[in-house]
PDB file of N, CA and C in Angstrom:
ATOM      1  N   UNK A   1     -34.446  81.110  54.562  1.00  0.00           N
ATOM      2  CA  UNK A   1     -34.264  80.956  55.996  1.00  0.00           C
ATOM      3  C   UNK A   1     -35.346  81.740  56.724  1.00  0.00           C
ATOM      4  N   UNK A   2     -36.054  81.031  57.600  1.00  0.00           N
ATOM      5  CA  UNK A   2     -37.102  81.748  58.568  1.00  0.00           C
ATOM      6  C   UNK A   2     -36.363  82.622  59.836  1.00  0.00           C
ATOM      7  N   UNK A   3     -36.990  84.174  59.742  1.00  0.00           N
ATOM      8  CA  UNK A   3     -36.675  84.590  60.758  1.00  0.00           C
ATOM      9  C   UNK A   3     -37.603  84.511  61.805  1.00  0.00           C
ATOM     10  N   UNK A   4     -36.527  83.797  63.060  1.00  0.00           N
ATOM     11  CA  UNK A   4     -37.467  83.260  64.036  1.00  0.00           C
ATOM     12  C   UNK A   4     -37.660  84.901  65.054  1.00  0.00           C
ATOM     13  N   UNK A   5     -39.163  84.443  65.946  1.00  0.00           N
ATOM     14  CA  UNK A   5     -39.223  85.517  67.114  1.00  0.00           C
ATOM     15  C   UNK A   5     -38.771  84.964  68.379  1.00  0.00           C
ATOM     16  N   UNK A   6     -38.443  86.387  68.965  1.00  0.00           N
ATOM     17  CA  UNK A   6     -37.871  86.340  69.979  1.00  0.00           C
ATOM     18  C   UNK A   6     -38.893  86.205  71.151  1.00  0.00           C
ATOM     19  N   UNK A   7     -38.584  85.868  72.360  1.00  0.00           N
ATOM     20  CA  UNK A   7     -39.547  86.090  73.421  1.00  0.00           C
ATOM     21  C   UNK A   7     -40.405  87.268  73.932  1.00  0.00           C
ATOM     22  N   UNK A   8     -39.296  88.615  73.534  1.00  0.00           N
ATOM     23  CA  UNK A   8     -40.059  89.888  73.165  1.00  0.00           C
ATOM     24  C   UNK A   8     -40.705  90.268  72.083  1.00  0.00           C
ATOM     25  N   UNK A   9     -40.398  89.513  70.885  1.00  0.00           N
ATOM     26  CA  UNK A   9     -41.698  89.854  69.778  1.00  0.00           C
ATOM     27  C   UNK A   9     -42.553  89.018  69.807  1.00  0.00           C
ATOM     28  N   UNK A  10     -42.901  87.960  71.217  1.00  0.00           N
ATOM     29  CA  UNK A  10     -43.661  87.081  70.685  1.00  0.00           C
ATOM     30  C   UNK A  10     -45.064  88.078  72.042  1.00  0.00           C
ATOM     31  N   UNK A  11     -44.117  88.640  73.128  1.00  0.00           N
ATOM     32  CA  UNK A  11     -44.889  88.929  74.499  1.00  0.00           C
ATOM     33  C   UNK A  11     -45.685  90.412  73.539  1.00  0.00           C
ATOM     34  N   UNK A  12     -45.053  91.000  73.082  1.00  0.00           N
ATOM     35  CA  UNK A  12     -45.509  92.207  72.569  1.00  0.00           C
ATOM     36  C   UNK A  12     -46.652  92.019  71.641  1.00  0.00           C
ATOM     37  N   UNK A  13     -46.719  90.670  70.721  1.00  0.00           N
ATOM     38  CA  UNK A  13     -47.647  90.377  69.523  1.00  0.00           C
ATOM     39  C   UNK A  13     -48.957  89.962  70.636  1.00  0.00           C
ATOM     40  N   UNK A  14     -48.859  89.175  71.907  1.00  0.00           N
ATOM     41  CA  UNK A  14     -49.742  88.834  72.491  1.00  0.00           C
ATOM     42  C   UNK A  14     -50.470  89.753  73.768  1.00  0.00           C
ATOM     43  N   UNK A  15     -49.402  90.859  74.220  1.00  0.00           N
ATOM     44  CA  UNK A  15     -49.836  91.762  75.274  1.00  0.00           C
ATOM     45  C   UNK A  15     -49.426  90.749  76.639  1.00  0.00           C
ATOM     46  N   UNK A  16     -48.672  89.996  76.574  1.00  0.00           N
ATOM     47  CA  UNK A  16     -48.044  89.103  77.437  1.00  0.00           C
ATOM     48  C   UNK A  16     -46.702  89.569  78.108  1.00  0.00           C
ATOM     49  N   UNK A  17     -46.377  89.026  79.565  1.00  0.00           N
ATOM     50  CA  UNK A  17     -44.689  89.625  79.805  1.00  0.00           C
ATOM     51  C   UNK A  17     -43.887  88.564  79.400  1.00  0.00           C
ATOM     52  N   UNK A  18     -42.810  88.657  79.054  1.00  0.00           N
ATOM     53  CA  UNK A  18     -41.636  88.176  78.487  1.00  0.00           C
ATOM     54  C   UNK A  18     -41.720  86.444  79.246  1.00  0.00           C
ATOM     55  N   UNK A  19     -41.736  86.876  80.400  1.00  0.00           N
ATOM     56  CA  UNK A  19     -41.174  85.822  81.286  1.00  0.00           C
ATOM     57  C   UNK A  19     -42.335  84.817  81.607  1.00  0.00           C
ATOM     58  N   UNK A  20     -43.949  85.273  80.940  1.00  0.00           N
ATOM     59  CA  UNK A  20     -44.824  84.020  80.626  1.00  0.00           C
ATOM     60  C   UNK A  20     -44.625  83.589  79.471  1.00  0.00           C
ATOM     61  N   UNK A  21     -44.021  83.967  78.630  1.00  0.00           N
ATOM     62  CA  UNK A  21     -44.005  83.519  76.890  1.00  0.00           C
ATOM     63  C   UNK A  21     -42.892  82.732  77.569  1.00  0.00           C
ATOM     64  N   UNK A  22     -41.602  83.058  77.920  1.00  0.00           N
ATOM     65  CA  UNK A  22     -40.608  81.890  78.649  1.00  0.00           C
ATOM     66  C   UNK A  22     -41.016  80.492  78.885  1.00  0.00           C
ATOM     67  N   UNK A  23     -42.275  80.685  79.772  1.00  0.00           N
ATOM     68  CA  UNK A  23     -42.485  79.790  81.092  1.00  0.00           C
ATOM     69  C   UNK A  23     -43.145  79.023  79.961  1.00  0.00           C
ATOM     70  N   UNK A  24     -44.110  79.250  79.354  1.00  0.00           N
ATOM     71  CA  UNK A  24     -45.332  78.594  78.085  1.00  0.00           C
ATOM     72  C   UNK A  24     -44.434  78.024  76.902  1.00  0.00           C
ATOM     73  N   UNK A  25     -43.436  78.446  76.554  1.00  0.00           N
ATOM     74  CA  UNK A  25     -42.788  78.109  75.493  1.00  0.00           C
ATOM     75  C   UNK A  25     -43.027  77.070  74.607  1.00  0.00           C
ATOM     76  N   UNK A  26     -42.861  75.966  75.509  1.00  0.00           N
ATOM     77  CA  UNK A  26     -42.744  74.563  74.804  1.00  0.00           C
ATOM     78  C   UNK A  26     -44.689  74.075  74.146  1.00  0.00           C
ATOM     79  N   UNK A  27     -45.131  74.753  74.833  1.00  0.00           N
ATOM     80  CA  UNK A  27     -46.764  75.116  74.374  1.00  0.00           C
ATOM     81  C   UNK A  27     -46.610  76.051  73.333  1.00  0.00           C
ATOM     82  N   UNK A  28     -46.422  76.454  72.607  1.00  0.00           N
ATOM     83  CA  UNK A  28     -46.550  77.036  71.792  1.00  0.00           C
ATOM     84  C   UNK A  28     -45.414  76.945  70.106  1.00  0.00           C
ATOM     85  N   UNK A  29     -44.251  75.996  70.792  1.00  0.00           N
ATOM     86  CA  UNK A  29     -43.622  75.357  69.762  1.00  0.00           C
ATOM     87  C   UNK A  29     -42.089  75.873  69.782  1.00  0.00           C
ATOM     88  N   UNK A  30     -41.703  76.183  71.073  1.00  0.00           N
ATOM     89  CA  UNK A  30     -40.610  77.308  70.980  1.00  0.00           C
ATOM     90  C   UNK A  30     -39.703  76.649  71.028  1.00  0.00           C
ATOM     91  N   UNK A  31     -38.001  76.643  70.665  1.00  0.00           N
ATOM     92  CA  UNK A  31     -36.873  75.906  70.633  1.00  0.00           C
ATOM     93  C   UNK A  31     -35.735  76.962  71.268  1.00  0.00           C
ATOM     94  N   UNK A  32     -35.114  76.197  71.666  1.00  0.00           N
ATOM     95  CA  UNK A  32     -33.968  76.822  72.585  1.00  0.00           C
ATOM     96  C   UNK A  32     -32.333  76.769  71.400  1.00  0.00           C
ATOM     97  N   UNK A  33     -32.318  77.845  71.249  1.00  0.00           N
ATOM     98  CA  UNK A  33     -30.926  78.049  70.488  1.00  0.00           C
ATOM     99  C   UNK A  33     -29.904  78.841  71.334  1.00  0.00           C
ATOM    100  N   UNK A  34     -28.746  78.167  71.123  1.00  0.00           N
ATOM    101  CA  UNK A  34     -28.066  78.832  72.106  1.00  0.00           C
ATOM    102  C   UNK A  34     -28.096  79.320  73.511  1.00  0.00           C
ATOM    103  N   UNK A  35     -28.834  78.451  74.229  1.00  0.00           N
ATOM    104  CA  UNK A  35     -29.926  79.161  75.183  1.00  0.00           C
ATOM    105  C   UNK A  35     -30.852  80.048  75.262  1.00  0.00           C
ATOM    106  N   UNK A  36     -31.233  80.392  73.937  1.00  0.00           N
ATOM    107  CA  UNK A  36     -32.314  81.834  74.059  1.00  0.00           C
ATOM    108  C   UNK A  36     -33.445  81.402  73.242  1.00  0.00           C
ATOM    109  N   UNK A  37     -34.629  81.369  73.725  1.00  0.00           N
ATOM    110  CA  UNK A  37     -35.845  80.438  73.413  1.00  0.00           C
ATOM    111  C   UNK A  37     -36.207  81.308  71.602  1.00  0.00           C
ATOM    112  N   UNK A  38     -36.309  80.896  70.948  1.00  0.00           N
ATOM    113  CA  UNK A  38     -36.919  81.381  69.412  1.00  0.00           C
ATOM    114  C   UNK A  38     -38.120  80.644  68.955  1.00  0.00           C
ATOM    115  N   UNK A  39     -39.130  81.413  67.959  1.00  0.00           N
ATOM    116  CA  UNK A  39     -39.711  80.593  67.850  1.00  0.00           C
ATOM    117  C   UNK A  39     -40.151  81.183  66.350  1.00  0.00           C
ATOM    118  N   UNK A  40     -40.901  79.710  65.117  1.00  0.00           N
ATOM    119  CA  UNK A  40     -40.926  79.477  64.369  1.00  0.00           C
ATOM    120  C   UNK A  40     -42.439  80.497  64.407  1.00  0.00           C
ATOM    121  N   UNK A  41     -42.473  81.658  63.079  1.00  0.00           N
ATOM    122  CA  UNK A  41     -43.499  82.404  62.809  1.00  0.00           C
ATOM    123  C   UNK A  41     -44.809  81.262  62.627  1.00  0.00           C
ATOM    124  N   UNK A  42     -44.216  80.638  61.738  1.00  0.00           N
ATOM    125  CA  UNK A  42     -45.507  79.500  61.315  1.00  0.00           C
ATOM    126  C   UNK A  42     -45.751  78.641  62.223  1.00  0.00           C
ATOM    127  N   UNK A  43     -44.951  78.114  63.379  1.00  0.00           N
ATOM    128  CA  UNK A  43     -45.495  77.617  64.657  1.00  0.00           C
ATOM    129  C   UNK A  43     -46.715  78.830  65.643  1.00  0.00           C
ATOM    130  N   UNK A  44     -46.167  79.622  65.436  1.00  0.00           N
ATOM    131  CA  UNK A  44     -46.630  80.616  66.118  1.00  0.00           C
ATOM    132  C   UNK A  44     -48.637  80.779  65.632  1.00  0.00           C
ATOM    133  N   UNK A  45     -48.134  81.057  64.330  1.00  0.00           N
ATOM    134  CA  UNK A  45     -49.852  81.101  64.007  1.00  0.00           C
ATOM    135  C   UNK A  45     -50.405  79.864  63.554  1.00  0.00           C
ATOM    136  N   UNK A  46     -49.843  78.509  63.727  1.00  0.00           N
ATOM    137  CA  UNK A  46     -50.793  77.147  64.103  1.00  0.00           C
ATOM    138  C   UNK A  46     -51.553  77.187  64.875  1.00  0.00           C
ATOM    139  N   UNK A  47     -50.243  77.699  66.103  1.00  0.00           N
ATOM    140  CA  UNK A  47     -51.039  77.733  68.016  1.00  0.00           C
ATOM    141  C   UNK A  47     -52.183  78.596  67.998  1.00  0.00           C
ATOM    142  N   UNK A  48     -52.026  79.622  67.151  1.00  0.00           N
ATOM    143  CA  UNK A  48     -52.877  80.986  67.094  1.00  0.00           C
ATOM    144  C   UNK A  48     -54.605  80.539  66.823  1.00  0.00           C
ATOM    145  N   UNK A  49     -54.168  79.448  65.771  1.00  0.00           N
ATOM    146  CA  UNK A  49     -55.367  79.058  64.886  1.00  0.00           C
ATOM    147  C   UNK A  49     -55.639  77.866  65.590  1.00  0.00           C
ATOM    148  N   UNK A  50     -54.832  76.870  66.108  1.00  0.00           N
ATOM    149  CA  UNK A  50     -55.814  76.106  66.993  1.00  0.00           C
ATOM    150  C   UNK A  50     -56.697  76.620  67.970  1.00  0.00           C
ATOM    151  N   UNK A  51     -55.762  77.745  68.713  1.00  0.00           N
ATOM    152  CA  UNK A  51     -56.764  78.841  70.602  1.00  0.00           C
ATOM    153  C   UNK A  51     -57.696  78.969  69.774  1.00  0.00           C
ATOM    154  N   UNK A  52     -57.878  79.855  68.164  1.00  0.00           N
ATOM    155  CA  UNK A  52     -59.428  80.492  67.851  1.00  0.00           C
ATOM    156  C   UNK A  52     -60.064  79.391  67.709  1.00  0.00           C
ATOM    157  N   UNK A  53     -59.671  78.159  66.958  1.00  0.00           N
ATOM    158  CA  UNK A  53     -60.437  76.935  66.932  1.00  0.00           C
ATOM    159  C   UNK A  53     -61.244  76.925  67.503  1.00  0.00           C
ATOM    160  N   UNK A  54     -60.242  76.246  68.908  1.00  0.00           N
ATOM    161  CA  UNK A  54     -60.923  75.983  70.146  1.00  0.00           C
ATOM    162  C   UNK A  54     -62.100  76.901  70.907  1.00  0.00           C
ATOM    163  N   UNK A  55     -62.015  78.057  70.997  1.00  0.00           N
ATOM    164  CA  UNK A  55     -62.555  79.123  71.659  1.00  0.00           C
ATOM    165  C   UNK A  55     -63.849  79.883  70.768  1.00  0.00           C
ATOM    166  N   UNK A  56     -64.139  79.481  69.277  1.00  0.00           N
ATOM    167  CA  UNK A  56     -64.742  80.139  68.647  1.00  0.00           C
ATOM    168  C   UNK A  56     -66.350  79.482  69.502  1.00  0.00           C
ATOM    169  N   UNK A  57     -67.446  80.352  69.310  1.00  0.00           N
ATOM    170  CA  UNK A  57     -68.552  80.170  69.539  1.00  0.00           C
ATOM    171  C   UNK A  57     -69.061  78.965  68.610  1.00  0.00           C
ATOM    172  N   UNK A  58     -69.927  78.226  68.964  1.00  0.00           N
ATOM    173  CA  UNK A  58     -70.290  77.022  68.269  1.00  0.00           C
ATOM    174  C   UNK A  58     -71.747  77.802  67.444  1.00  0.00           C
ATOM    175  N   UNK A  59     -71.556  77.225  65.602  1.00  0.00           N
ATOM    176  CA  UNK A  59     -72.716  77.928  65.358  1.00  0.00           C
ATOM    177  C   UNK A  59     -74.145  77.109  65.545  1.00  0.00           C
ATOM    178  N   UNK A  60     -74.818  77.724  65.970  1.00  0.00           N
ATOM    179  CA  UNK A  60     -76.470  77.304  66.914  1.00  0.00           C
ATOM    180  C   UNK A  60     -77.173  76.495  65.938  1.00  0.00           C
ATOM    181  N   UNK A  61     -76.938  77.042  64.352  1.00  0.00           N
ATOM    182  CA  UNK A  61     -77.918  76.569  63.701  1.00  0.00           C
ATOM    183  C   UNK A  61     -77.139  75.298  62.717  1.00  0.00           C
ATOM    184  N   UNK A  62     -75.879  74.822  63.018  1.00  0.00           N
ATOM    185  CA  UNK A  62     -75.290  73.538  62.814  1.00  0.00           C
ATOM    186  C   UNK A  62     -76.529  72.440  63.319  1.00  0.00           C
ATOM    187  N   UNK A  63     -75.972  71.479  62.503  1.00  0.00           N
ATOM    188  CA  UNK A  63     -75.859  70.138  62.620  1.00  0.00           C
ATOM    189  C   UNK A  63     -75.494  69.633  63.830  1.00  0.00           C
ATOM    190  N   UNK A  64     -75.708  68.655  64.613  1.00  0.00           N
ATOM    191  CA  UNK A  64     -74.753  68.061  65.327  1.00  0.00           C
ATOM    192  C   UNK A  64     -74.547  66.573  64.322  1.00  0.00           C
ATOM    193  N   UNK A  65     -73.197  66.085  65.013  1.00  0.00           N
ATOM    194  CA  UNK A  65     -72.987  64.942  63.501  1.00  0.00           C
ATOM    195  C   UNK A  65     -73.864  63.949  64.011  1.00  0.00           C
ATOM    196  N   UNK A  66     -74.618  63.488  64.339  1.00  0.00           N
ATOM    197  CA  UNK A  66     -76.169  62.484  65.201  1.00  0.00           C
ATOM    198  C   UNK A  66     -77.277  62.954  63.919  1.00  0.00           C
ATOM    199  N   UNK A  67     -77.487  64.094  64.259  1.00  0.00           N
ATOM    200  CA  UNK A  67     -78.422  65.151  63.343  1.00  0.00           C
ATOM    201  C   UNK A  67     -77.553  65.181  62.277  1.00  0.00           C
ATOM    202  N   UNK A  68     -76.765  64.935  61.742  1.00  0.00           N
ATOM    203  CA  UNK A  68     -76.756  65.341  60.173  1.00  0.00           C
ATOM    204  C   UNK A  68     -76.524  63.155  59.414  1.00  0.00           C
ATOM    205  N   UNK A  69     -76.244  62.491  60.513  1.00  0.00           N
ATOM    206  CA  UNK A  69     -76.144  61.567  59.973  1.00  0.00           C
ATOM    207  C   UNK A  69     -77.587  60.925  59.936  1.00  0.00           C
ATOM    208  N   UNK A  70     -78.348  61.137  60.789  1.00  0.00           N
ATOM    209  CA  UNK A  70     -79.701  60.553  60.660  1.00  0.00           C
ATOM    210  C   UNK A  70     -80.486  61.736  59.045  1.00  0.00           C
ATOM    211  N   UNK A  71     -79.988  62.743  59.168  1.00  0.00           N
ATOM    212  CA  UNK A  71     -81.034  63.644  57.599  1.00  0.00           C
ATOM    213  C   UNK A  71     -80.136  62.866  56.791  1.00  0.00           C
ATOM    214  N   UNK A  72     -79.067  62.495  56.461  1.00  0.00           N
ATOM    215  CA  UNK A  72     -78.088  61.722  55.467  1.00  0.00           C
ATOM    216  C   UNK A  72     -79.374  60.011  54.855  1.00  0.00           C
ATOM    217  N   UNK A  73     -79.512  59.491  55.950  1.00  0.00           N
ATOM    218  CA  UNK A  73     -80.204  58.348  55.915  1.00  0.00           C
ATOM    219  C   UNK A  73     -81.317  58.473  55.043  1.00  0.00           C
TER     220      UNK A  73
END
């Protein structure tokens, strides 16, 4: 059985207040039990790993896929 986090272990892991982890919830994968929002650890660091995805610096000396399909040819 997964122990899920609470809205306070999720505001504290992020430096966030309680009541934006609330408001964001459903962005981030959260489910309502009993009325009190929980959320799945391994949901938690999907979202984590898509934001760095998204946000990481692009490396300069890549390919673009144009440029790697024309050196392919």
């Amino acid at each position: 059985m997964t122990a899920y986090m609470t809205p306070q272990d999720l505001a504290h892991r992020w430096s966030r207040r309680v009541e934006w982890v609330q408001q964001n919830a459903p962005r981030f994968g959260g489910i309502k039990i009993g009325g009190y929002w929980r959320f799945d650890p391994a949901d938690v660091e999907a979202y984590e790993a898509r934001q760095k995805a998204m946000y990481a610096p692009a490396d300069p000396l890549a390919l673009s896929p144009l440029s790697a399909k024309r050196q392919a040819s």
